[in-house]
PDB file of N, CA and C in Angstrom:
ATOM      1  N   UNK A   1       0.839  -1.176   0.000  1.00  0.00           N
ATOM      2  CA  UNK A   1       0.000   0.000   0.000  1.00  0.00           C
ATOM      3  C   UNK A   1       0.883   1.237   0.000  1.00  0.00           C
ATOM      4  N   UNK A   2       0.550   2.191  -1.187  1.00  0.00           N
ATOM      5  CA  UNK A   2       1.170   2.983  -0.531  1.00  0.00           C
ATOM      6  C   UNK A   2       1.204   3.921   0.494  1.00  0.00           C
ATOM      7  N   UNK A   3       2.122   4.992   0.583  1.00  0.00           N
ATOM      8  CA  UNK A   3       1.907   5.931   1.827  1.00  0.00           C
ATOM      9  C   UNK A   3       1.582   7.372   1.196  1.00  0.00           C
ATOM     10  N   UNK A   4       0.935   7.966   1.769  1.00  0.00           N
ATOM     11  CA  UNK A   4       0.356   8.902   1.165  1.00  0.00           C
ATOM     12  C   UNK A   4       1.078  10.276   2.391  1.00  0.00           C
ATOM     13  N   UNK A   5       1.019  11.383   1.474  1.00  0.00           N
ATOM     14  CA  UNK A   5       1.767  12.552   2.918  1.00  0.00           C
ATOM     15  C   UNK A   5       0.944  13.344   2.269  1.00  0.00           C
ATOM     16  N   UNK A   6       0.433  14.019   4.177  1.00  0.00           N
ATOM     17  CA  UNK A   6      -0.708  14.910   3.928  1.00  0.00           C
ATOM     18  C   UNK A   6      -0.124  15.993   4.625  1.00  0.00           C
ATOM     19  N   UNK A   7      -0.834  17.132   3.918  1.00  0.00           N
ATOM     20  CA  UNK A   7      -0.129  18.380   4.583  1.00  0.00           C
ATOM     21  C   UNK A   7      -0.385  18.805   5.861  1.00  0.00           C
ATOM     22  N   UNK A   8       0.567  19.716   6.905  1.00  0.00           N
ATOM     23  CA  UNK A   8      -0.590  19.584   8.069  1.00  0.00           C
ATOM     24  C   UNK A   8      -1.512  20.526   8.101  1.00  0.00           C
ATOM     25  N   UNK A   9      -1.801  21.445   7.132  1.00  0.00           N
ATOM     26  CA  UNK A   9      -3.304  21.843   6.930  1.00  0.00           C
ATOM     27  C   UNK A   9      -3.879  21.339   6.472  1.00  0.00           C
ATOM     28  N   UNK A  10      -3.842  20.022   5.873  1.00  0.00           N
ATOM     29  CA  UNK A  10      -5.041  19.251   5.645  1.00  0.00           C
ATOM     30  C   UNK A  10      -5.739  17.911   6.718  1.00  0.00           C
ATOM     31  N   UNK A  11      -4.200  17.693   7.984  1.00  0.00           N
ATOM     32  CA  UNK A  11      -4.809  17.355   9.040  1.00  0.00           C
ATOM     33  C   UNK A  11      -5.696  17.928   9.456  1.00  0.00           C
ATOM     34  N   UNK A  12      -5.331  19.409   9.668  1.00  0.00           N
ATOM     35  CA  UNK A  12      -5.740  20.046  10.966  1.00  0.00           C
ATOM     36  C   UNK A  12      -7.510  20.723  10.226  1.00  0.00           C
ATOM     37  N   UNK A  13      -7.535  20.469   9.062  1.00  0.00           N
ATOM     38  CA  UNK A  13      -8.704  20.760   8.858  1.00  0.00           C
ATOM     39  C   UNK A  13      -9.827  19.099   8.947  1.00  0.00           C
ATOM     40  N   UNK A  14      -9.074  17.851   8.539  1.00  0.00           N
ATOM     41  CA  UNK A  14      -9.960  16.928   8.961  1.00  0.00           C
ATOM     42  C   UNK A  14      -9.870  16.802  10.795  1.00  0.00           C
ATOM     43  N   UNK A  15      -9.278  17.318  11.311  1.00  0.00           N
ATOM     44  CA  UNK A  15      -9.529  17.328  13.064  1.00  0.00           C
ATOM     45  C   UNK A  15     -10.308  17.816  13.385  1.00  0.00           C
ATOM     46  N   UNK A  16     -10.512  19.175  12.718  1.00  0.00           N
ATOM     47  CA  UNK A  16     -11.754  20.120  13.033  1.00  0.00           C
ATOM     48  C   UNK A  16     -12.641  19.636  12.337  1.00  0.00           C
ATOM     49  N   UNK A  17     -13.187  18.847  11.205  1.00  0.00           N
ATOM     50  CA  UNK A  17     -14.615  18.603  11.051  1.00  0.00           C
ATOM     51  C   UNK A  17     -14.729  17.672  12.073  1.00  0.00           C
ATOM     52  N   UNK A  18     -13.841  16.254  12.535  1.00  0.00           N
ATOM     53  CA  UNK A  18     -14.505  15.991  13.751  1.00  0.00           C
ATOM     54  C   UNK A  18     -15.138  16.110  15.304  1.00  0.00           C
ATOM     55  N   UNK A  19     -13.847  17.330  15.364  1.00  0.00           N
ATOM     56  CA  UNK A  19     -13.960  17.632  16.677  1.00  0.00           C
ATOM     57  C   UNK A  19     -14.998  19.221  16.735  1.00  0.00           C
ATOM     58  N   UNK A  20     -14.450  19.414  15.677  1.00  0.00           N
ATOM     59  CA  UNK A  20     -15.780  21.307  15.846  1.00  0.00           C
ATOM     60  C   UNK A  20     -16.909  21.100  15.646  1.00  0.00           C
ATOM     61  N   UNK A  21     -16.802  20.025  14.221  1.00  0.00           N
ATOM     62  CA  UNK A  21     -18.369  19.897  13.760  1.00  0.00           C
ATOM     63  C   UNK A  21     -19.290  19.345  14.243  1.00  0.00           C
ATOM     64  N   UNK A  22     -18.513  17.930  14.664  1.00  0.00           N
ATOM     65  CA  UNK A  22     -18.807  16.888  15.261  1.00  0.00           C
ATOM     66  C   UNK A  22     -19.715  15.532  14.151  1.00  0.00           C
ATOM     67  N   UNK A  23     -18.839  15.770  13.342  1.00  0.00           N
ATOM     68  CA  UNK A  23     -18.516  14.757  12.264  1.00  0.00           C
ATOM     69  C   UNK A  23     -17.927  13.623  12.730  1.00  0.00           C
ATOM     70  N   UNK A  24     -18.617  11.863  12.322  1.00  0.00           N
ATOM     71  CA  UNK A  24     -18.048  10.828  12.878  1.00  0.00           C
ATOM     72  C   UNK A  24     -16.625  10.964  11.996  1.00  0.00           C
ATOM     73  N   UNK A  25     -16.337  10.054  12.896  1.00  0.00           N
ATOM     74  CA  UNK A  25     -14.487   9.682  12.141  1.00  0.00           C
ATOM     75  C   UNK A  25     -14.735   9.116  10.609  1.00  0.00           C
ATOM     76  N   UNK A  26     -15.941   8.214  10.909  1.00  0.00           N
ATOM     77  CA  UNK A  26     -15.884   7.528  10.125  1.00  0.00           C
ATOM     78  C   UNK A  26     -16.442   8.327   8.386  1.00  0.00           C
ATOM     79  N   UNK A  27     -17.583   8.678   8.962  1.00  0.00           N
ATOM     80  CA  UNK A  27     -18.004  10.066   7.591  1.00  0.00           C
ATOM     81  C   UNK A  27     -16.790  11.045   6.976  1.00  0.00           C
ATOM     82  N   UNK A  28     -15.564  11.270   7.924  1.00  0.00           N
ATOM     83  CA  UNK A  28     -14.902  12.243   7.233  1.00  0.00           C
ATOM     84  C   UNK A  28     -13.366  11.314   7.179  1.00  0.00           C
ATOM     85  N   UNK A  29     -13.708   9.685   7.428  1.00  0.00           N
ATOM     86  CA  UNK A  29     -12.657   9.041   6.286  1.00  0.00           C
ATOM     87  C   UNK A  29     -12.966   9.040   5.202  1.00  0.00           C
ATOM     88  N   UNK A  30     -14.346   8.981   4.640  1.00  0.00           N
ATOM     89  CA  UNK A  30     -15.013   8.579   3.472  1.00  0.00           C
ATOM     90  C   UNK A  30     -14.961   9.950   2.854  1.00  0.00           C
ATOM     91  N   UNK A  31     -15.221  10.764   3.496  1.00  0.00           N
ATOM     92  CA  UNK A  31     -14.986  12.426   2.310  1.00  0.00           C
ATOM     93  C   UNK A  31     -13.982  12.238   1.857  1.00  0.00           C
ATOM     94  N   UNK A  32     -12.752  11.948   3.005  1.00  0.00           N
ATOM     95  CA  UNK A  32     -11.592  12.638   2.663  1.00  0.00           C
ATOM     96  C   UNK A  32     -10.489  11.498   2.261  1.00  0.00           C
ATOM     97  N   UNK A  33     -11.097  10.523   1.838  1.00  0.00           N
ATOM     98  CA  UNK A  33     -10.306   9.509   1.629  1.00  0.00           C
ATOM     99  C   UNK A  33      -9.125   9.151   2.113  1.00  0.00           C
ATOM    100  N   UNK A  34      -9.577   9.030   3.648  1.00  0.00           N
ATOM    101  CA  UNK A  34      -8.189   8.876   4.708  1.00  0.00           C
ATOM    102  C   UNK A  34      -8.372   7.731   5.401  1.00  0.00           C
ATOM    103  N   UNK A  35      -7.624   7.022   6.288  1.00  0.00           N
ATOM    104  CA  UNK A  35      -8.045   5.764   6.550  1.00  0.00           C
ATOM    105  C   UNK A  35      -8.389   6.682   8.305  1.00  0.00           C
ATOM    106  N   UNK A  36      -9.556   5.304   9.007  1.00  0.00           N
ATOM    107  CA  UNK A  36     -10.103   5.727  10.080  1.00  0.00           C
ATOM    108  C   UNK A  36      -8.685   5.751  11.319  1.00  0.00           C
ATOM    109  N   UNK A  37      -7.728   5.067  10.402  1.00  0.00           N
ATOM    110  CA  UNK A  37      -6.694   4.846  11.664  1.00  0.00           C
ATOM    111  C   UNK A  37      -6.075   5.855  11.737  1.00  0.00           C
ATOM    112  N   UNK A  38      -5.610   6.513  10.306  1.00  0.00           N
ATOM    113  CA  UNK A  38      -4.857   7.900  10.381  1.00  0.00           C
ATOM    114  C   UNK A  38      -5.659   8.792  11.292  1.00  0.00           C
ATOM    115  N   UNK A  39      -6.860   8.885  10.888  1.00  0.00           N
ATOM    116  CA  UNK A  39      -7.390  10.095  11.800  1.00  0.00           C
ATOM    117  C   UNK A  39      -7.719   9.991  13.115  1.00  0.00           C
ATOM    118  N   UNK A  40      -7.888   8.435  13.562  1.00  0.00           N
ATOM    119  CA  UNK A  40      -7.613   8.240  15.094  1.00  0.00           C
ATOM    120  C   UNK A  40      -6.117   8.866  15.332  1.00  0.00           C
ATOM    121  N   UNK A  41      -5.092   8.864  14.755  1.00  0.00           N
ATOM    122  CA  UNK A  41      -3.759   8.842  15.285  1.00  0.00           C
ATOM    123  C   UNK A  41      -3.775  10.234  15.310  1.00  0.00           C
ATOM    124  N   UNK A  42      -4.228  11.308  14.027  1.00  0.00           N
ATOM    125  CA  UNK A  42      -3.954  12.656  14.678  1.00  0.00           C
ATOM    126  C   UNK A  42      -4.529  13.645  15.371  1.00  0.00           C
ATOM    127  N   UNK A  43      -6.145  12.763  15.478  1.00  0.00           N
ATOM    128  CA  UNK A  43      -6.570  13.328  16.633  1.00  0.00           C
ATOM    129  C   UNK A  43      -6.311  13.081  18.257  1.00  0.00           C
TER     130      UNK A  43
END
């Protein structure tokens, strides 16, 4: 698989749809085509 590098404004904007919006993890893996583990890890 490969590895993909994301910028960290594009973390820090999928952190905030979960945590501001209150968007599941799981809805804004599927927008953002990120895996649910990445975004467990940088939130």
């Amino acid at each position: 698989m490969a590895r993909s590098n994301f910028t960290k404004e594009f973390k820090i904007d999928a952190i905030k749809q979960i945590t501001g919006h209150s968007y599941s993890v799981a809805d804004v893996s599927k927008r953002l085509s990120v895996s649910t583990h990445s975004l467990y890890t940088w939130v």
